[in-house]
C-alpha atoms as a PDB file:
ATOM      1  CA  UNK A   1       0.000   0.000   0.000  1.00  0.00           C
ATOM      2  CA  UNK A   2       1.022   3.422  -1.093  1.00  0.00           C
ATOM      3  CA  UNK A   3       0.848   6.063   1.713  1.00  0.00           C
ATOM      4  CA  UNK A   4      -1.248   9.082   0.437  1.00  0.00           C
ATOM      5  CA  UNK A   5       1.148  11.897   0.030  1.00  0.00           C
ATOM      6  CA  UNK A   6      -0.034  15.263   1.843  1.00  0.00           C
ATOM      7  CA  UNK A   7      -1.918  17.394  -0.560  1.00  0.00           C
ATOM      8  CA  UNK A   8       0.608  20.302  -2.210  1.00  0.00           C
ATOM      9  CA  UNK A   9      -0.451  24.037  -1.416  1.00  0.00           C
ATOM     10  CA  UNK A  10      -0.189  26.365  -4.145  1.00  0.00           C
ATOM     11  CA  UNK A  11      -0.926  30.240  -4.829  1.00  0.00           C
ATOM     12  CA  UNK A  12      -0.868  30.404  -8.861  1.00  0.00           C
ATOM     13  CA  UNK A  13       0.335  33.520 -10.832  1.00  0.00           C
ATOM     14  CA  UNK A  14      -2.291  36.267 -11.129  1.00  0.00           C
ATOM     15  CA  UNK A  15      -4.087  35.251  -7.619  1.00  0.00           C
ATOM     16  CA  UNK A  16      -1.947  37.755  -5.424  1.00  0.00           C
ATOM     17  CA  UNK A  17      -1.113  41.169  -6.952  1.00  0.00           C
ATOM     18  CA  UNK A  18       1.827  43.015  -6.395  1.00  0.00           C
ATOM     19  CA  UNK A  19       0.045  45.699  -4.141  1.00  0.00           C
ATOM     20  CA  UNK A  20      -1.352  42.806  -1.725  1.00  0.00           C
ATOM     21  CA  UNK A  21       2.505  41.912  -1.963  1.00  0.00           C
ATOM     22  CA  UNK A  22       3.570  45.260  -1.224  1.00  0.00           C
ATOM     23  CA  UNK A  23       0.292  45.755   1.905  1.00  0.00           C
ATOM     24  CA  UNK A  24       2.053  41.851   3.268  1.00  0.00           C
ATOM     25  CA  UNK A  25       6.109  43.864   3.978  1.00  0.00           C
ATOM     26  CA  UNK A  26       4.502  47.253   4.855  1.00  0.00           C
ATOM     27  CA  UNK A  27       1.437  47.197   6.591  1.00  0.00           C
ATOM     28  CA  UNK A  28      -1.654  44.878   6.888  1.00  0.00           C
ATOM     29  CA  UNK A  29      -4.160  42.549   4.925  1.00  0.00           C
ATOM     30  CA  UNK A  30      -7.668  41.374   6.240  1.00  0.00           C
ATOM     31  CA  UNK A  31      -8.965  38.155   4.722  1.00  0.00           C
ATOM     32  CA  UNK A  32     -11.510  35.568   5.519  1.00  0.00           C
ATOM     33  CA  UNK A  33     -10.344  32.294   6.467  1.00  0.00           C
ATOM     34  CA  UNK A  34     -11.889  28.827   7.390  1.00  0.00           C
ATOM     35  CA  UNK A  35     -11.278  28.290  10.784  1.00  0.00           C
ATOM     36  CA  UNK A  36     -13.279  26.005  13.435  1.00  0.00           C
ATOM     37  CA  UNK A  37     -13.020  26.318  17.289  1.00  0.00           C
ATOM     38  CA  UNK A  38     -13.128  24.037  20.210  1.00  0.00           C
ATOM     39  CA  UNK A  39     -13.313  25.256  23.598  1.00  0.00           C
ATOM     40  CA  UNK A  40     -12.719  23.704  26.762  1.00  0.00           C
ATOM     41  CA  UNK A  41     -14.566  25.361  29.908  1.00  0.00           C
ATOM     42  CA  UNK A  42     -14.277  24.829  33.517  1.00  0.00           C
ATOM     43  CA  UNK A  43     -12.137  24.749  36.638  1.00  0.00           C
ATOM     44  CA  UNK A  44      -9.719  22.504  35.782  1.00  0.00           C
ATOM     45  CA  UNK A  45      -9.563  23.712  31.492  1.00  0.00           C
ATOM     46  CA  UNK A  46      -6.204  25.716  32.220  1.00  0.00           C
ATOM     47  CA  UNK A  47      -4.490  22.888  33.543  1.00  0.00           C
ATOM     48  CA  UNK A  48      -5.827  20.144  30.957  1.00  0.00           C
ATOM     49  CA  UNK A  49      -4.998  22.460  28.327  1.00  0.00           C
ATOM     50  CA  UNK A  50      -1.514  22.919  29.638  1.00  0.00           C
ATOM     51  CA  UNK A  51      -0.650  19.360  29.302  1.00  0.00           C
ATOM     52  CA  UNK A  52      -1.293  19.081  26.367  1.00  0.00           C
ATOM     53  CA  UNK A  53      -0.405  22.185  23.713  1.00  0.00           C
ATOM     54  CA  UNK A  54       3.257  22.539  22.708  1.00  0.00           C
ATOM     55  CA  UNK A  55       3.032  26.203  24.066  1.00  0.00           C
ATOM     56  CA  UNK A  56       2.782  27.671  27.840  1.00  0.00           C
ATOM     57  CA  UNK A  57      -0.874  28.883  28.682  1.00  0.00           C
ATOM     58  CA  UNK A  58       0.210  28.924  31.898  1.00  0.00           C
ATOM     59  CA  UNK A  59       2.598  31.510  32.193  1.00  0.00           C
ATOM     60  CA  UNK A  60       1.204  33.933  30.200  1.00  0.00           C
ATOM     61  CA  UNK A  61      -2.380  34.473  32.730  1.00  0.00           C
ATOM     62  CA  UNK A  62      -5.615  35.429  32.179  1.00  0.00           C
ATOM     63  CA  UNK A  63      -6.316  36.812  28.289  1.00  0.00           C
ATOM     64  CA  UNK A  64      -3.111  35.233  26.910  1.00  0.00           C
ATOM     65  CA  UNK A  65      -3.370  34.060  22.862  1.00  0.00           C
ATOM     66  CA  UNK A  66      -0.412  32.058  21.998  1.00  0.00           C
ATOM     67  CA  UNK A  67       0.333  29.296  19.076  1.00  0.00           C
ATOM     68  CA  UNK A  68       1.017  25.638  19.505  1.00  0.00           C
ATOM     69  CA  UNK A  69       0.383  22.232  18.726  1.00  0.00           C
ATOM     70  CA  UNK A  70      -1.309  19.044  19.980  1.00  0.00           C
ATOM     71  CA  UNK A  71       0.581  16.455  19.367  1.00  0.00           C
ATOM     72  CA  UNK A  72       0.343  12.442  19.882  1.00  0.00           C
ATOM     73  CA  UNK A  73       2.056  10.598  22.233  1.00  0.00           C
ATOM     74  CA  UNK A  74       5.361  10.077  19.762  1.00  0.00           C
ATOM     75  CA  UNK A  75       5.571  13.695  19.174  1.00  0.00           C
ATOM     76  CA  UNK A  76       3.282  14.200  16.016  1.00  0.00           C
ATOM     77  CA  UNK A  77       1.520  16.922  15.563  1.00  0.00           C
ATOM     78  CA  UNK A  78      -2.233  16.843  15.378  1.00  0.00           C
ATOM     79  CA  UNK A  79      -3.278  19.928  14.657  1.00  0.00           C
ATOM     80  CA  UNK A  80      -2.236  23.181  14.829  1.00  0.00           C
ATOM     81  CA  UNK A  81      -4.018  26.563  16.024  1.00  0.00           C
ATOM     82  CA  UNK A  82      -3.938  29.574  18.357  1.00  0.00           C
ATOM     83  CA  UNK A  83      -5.184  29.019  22.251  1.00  0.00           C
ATOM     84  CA  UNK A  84      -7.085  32.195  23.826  1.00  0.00           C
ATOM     85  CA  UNK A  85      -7.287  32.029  27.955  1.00  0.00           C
ATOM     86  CA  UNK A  86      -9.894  33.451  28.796  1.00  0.00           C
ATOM     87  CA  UNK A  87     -11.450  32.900  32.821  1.00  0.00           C
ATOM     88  CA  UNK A  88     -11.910  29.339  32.883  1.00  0.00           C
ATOM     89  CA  UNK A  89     -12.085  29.054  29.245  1.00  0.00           C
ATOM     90  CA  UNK A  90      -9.655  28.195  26.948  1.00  0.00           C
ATOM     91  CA  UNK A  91     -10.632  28.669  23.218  1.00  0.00           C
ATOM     92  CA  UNK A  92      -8.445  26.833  20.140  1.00  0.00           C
ATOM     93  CA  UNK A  93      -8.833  28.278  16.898  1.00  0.00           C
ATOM     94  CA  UNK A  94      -7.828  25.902  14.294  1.00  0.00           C
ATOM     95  CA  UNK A  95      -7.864  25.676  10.626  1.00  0.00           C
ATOM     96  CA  UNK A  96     -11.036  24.772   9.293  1.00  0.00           C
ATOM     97  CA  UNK A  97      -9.920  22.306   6.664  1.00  0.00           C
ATOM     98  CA  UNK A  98      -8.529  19.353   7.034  1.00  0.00           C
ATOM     99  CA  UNK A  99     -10.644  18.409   9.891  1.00  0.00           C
ATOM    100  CA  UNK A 100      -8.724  20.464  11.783  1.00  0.00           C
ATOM    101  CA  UNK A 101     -11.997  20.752  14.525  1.00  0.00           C
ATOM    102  CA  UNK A 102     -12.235  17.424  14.633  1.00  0.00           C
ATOM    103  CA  UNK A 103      -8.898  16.240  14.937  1.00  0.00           C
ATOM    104  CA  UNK A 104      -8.644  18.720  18.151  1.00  0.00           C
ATOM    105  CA  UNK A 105     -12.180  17.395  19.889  1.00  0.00           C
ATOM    106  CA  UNK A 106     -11.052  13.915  19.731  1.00  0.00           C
ATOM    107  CA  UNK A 107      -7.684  14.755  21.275  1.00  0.00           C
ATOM    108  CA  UNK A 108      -9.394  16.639  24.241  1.00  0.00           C
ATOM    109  CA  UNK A 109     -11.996  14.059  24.559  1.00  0.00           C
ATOM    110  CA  UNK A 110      -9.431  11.244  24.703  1.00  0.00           C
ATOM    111  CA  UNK A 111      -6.625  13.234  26.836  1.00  0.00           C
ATOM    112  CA  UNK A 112      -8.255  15.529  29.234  1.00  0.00           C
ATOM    113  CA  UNK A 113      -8.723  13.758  32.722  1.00  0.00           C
ATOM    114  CA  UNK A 114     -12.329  13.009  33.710  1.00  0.00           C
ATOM    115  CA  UNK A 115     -12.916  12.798  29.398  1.00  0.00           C
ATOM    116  CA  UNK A 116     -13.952  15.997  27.584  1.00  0.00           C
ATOM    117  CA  UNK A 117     -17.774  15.387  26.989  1.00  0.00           C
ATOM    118  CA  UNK A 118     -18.423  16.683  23.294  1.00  0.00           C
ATOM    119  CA  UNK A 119     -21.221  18.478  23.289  1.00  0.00           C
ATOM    120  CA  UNK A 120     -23.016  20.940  20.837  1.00  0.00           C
ATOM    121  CA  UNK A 121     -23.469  25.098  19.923  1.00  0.00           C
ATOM    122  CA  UNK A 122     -26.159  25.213  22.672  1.00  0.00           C
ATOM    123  CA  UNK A 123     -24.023  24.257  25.433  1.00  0.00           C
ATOM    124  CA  UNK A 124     -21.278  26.268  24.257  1.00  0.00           C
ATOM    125  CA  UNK A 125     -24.483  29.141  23.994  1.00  0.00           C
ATOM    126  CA  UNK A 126     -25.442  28.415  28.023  1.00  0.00           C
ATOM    127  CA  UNK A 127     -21.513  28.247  28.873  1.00  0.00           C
ATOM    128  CA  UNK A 128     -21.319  31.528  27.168  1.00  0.00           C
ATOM    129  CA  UNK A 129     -24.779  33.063  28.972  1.00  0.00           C
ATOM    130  CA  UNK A 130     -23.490  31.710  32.168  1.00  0.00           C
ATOM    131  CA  UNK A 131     -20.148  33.838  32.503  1.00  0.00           C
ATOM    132  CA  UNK A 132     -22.035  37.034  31.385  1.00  0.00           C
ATOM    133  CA  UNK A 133     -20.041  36.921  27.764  1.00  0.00           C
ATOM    134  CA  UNK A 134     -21.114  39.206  24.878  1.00  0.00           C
ATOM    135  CA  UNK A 135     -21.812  38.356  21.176  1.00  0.00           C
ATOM    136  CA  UNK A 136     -22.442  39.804  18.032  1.00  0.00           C
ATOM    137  CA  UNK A 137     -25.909  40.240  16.796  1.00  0.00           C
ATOM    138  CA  UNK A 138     -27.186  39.692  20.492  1.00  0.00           C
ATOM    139  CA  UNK A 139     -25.452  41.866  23.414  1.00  0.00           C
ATOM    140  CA  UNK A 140     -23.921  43.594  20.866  1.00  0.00           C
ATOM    141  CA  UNK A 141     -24.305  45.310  17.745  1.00  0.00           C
ATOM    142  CA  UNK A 142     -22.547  48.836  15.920  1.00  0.00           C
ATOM    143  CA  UNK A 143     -24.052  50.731  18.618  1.00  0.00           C
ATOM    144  CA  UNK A 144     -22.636  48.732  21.187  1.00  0.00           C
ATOM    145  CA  UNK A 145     -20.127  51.164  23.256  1.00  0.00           C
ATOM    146  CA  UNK A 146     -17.294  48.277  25.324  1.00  0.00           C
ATOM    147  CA  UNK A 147     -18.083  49.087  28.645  1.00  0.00           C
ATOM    148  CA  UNK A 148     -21.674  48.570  28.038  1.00  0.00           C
ATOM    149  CA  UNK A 149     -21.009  45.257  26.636  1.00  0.00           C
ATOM    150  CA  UNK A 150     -18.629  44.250  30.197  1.00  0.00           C
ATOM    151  CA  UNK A 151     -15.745  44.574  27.714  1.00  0.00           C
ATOM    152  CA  UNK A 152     -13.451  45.897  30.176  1.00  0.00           C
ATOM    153  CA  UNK A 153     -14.638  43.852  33.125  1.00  0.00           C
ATOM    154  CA  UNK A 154     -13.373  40.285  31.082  1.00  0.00           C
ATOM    155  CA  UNK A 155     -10.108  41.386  29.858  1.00  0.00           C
ATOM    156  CA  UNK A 156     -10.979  43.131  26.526  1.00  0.00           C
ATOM    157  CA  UNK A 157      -9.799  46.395  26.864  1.00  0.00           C
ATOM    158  CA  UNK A 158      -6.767  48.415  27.937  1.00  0.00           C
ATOM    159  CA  UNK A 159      -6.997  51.443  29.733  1.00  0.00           C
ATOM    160  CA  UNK A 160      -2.787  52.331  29.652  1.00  0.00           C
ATOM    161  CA  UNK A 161      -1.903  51.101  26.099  1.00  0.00           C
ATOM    162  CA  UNK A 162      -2.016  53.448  23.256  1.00  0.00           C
ATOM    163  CA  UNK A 163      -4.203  55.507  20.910  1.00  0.00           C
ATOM    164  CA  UNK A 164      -6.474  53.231  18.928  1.00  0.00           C
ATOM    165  CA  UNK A 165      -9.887  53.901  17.082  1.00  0.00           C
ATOM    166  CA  UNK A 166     -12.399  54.814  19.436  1.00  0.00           C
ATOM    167  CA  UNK A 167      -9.997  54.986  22.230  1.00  0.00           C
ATOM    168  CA  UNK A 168     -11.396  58.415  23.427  1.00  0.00           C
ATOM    169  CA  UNK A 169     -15.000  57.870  23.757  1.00  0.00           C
ATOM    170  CA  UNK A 170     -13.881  54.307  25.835  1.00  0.00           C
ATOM    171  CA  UNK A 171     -11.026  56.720  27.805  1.00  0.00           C
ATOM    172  CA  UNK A 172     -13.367  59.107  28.789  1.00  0.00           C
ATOM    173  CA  UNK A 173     -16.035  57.129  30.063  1.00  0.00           C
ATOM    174  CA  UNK A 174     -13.874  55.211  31.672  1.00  0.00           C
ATOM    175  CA  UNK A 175     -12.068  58.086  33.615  1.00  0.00           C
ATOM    176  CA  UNK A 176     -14.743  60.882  33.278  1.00  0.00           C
ATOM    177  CA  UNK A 177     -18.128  59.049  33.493  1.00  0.00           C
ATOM    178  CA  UNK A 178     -19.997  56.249  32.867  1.00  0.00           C
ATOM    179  CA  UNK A 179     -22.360  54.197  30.420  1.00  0.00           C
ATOM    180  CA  UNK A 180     -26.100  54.699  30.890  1.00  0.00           C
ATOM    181  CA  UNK A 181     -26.793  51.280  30.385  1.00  0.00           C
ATOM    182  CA  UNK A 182     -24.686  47.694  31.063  1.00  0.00           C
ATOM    183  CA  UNK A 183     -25.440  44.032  30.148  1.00  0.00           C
ATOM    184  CA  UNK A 184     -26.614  42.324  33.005  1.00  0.00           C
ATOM    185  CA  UNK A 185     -28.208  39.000  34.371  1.00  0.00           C
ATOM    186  CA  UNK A 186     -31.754  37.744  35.016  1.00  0.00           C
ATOM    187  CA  UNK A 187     -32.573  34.995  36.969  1.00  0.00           C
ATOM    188  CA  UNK A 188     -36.291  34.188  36.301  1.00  0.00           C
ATOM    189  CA  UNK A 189     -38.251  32.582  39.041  1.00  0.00           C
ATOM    190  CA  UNK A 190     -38.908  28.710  38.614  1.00  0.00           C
ATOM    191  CA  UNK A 191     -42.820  28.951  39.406  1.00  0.00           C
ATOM    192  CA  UNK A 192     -44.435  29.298  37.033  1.00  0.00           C
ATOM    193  CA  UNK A 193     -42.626  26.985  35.130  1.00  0.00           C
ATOM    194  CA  UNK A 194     -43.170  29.154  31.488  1.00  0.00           C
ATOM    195  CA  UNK A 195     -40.623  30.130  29.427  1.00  0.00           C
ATOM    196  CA  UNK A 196     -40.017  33.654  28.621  1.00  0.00           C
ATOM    197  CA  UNK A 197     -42.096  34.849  25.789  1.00  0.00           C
ATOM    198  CA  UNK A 198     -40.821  34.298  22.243  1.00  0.00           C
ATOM    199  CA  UNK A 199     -40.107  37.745  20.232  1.00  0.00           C
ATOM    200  CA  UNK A 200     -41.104  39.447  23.350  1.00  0.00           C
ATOM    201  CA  UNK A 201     -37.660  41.709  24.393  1.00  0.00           C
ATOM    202  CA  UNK A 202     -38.775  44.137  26.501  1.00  0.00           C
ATOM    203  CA  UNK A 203     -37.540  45.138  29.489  1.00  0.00           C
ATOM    204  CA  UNK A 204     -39.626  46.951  32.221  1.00  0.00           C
ATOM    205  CA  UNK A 205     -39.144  48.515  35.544  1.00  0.00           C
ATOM    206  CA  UNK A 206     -41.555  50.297  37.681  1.00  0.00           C
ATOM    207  CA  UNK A 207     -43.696  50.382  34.506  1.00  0.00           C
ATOM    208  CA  UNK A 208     -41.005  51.996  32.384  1.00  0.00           C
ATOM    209  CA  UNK A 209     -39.038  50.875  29.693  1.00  0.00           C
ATOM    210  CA  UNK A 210     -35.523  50.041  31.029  1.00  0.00           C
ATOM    211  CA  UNK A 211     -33.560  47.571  28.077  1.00  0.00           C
ATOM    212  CA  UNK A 212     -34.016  44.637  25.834  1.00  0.00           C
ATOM    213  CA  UNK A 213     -33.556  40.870  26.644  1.00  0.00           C
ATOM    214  CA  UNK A 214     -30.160  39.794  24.202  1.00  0.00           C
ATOM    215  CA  UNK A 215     -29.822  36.049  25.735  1.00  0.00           C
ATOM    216  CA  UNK A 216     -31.913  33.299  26.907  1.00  0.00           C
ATOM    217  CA  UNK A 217     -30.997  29.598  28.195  1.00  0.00           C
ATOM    218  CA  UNK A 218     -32.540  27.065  30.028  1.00  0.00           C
ATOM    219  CA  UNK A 219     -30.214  25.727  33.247  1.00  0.00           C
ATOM    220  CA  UNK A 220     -31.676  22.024  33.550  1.00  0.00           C
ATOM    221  CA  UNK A 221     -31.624  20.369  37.054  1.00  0.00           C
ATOM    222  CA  UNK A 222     -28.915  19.312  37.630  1.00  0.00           C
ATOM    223  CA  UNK A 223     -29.185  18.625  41.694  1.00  0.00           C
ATOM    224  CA  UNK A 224     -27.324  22.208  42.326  1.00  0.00           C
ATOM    225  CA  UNK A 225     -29.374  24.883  44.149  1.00  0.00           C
ATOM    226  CA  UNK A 226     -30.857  27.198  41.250  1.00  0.00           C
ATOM    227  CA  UNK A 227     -30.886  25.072  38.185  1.00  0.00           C
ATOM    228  CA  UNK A 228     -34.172  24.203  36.759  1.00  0.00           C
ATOM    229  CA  UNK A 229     -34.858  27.637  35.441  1.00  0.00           C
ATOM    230  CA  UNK A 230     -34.360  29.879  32.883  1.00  0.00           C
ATOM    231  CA  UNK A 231     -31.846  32.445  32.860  1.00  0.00           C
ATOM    232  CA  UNK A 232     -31.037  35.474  30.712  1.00  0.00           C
ATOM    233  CA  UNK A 233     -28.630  38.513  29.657  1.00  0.00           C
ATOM    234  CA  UNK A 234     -30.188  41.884  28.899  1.00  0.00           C
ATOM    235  CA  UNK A 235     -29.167  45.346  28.192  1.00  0.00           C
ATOM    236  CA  UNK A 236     -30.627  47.196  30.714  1.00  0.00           C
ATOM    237  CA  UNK A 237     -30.595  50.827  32.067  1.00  0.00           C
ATOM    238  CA  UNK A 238     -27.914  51.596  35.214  1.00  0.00           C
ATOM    239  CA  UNK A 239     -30.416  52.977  37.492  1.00  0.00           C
ATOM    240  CA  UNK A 240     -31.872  49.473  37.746  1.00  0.00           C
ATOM    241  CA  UNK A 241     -29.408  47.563  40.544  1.00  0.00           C
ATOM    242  CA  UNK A 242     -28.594  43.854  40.797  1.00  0.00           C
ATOM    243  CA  UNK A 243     -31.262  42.500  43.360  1.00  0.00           C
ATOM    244  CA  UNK A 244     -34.114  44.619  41.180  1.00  0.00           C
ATOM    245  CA  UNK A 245     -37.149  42.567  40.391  1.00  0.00           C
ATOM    246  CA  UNK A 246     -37.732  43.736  36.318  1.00  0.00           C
ATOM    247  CA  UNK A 247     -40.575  42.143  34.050  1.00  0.00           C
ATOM    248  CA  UNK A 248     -38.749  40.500  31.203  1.00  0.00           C
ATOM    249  CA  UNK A 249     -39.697  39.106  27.712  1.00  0.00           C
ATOM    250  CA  UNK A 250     -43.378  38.405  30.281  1.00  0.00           C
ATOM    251  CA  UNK A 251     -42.119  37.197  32.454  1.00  0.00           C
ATOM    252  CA  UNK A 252     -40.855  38.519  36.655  1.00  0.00           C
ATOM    253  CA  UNK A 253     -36.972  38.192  36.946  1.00  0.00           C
ATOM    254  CA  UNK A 254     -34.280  39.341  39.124  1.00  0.00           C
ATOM    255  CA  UNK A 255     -31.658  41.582  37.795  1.00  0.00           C
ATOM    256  CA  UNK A 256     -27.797  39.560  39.018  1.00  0.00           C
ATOM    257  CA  UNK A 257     -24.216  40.008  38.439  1.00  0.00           C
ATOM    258  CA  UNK A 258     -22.249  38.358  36.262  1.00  0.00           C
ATOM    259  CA  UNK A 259     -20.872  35.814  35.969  1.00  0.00           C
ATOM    260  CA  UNK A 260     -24.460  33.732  37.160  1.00  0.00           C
ATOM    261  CA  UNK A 261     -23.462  32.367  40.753  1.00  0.00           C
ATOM    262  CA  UNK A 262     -24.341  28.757  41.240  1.00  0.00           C
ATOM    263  CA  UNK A 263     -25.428  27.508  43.692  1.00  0.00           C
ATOM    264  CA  UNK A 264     -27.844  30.606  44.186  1.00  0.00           C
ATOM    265  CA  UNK A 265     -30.842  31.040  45.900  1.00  0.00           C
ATOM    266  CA  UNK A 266     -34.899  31.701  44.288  1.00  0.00           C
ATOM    267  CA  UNK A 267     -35.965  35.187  43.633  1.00  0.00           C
ATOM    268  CA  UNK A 268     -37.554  36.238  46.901  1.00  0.00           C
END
C-alpha cells in the first residue's frame, strides 16, 4: 500500500497582486479564512490544556493568545491553532480544513482527565450566557459602546496602552463618566414553570421601559441549588441595581451580576 502523500499548497500567478505583496512587507491585509473552534470550559480547562499544547498557557495568565500544537504521544503533531485564555475558558482556533476541529475534539476528549464530553453550539451558547459573555448580533451590535457590553470587566480592553480607534469615547467614560446602560443577568423565578415569551424583548421597571432581553438559556436540574430555570442577559438601564425585580420578555426576573453564581438562591 502506497501512503497518500499530503496534498501540495499552491498560490498560482495572477491570484496575489503586487500591491497585496507590497500591503504583506509594509502594513496589513484582512482576509476571511476557514477556521473552526473548540473550547474547553471549567475549573480545571487551564491545567488540561496545559498538558497538552506545545506552548505555555500557563505563564502567560488570564487573556493570553499564543500558538502551539497538539501532538500524539510520539511527538506528532495533530493539529495546529492559536489558544485564547480566557477565565476558565480556553478557546483553540484551528484551521477549518482538514478536519482540523475534529482532529482537536477527539484529542481533548481522549486526553483531558475526567474525558472531555463533546457536546453541541447550545451548550457552548449556556456556557457563554453563564459567565455574562457578549456576542455579536445579540449583546452587541454597531451601537454597542465596550463598557456597556462588560468589555473591560473580562479582559478586553486596555486602559494604559495606546491611541487606537475609538480609544477616546472608551477613555473618557472610563475616567470621566460612565455608560447609561450595562449588560446584566436575570434569573427568572422557577414557578411558574413558562418560558419567557418568544419575540417578546422588553424590558420593564416600575412600569417603564428600562432595556431589551439579548440572551436566553434554560439551566436544567442538575441537583445544584438554582438550576431548573431559565436564565437570561439583557441590556438594561444603570439605574436598575442587581437584586431589582424587572418584568422580562413576560415574564418577573431578578436583575444579578455576572458571571451567574451557582449555587444561588430563588428570587424572593
Amino acid at each position: 500500500m502506497t501512503e497518500e502523500l499530503p496534498q501540495v499548497s499552491r498560490v498560482e500567478p495572477g491570484e496575489v497582486t503586487p500591491a497585496l505583496v507590497t500591503a504583506l512587507y509594509t502594513g496589513a491585509v484582512v482576509s476571511p479564512v476557514a477556521a473552526g473552534v473548540v473550547a474547553l470550559t471549567g475549573s480545571g480547562a487551564v491545567t488540561s490544556f496545559q498538558g497538552l499544547l506545545t506552548n505555555d498557557v500557563d505563564l502567560p495568565g488570564d487573556g493570553s493568545f499564543v500558538y502551539g500544537a497538539l501532538l500524539t504521544p510520539k511527538g506528532m503533531i495533530v493539529v495546529d491553532g492559536w489558544a485564547a485564555r480566557l477565565g476558565t475558558t480556553v478557546s483553540y482556533t484551528v484551521p477549518g480544513d482538514a478536519r482540523g476541529r475534529e482532529r482537536a475534539l477527539a484529542i481533548l476528549t481522549r486526553s483531558v482527565p475526567a474525558g472531555a464530553v463533546a457536546a453541541g453550539p447550545a451548550t457552548l451558547e449556556l456556557s457563554r450566557i453563564l459567565a455574562g459573555w457578549p456576542r455579536l448580533g445579540a449583546e452587541v451590535d454597531d451601537r454597542t459602546i465596550p463598557q456597556e457590553a462588560r468589555l473591560d470587566q473580562i479582559g478586553g480592553v486596555s486602559y494604559t496602552k495606546g491611541c487606537y480607534t475609538g480609544q477616546e469615547t472608551v477613555a473618557r467614560l472610563h475616567f470621566r463618566g460612565h455608560v447609561n446602560r450595562q449588560v446584566r443577568g436575570l434569573l427568572f423565578d422557577p414557578e411558574p414553570p413558562a418560558a419567557p415569551a418568544d419575540g417578546w424583548s422588553v424590558v420593564t421597571y416600575v412600569d417603564r421601559d428600562v432595556g431589551r432581553v439579548t440572551s436566553l438559556a434554560f439551566v436544567p436540574e442538575t441537583g445544584v441549588a438554582g438550576a431548573g430555570r431559565w436564565i437570561g442577559l439583557a441590556l438594561i438601564r444603570r439605574e436598575v441595581a442587581p437584586g431589582s425585580v424587572v418584568r422580562a420578555a413576560g415574564r418577573d426576573a431578578r436583575v444579578v451580576d455576572l458571571p451567574f453564581a451557582f449555587p444561588i438562591a430563588a428570587p424572593a
